[in-house]
Protein backbone atom coordinates (compact mmCIF):
# COMPACT_ATOMS: atom_id res chain seq x y z
CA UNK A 1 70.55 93.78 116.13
CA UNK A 2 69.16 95.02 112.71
CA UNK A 3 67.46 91.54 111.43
CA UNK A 4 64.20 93.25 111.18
CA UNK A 5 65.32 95.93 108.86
CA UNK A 6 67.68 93.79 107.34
CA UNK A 7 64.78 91.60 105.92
CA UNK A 8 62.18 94.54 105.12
CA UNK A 9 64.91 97.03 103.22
CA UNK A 10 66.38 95.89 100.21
CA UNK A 11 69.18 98.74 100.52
CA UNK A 12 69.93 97.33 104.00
CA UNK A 13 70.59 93.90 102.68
CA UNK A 14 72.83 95.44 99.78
CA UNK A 15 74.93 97.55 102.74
CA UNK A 16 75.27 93.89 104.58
CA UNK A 17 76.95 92.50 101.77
CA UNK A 18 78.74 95.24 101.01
CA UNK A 19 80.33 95.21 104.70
CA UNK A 20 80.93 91.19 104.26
CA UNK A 21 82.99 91.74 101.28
CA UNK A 22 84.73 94.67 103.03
CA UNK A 23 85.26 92.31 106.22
CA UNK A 24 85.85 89.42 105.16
CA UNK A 25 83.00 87.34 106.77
CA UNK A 26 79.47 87.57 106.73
CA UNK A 27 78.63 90.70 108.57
CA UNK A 28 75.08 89.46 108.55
CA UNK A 29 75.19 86.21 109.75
CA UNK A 30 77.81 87.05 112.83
CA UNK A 31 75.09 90.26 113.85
CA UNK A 32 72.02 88.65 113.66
CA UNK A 33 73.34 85.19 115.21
CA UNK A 34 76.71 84.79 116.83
CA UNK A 35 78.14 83.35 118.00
CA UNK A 36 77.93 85.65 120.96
CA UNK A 37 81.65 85.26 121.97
CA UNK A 38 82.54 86.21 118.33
CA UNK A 39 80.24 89.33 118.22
CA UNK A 40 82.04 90.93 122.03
CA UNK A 41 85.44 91.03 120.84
CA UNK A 42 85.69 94.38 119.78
CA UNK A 43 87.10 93.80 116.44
CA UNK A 44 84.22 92.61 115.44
CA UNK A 45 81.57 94.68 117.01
CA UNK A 46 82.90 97.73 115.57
CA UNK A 47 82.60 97.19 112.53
CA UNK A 48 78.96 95.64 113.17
CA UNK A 49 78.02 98.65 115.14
CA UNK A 50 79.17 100.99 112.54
CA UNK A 51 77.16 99.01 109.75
CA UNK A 52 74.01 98.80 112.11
CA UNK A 53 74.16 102.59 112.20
CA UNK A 54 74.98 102.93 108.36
CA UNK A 55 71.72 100.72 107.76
CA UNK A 56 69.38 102.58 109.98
CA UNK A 57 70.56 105.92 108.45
CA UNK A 58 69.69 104.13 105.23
CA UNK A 59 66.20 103.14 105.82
CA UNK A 60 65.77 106.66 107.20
CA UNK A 61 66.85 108.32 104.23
CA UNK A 62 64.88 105.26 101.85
CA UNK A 63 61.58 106.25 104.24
CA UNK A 64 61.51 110.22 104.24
CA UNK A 65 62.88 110.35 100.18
CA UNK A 66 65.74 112.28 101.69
CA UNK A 67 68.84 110.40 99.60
């Protein structure tokens, strides 16, 4: 979820690691590949849900000049 604007959008990238540092762990690696069991428990997949959503607001804005 998100790897392909993760690796196009700089900004996207920059949100990731701002969401690891929040976290704790890397918000990247546990989206884009697991482990799955990791990724279900909900204390994890809110917070990767909310930065999913945070990131594709970002490209929007980065893609319409509307910051």
């Amino acid at each position: 979820m998100g790897s392909d604007i993760h690796e196009e959008f700089q900004v996207v990238q920059e949100l990731y690691q701002r969401a690891s540092d929040v976290v704790g762990y890397n918000m990247a690696q546990l989206s884009f590949e697991g482990p799955r069991e990791q990724l279900d428990k909900t204390e994890f997949t809110q917070p990767a849900l909310l930065t999913h959503s945070v990131a594709c607001l970002e490209v929007f804005r980065e893609l319409t000049n509307n910051k």
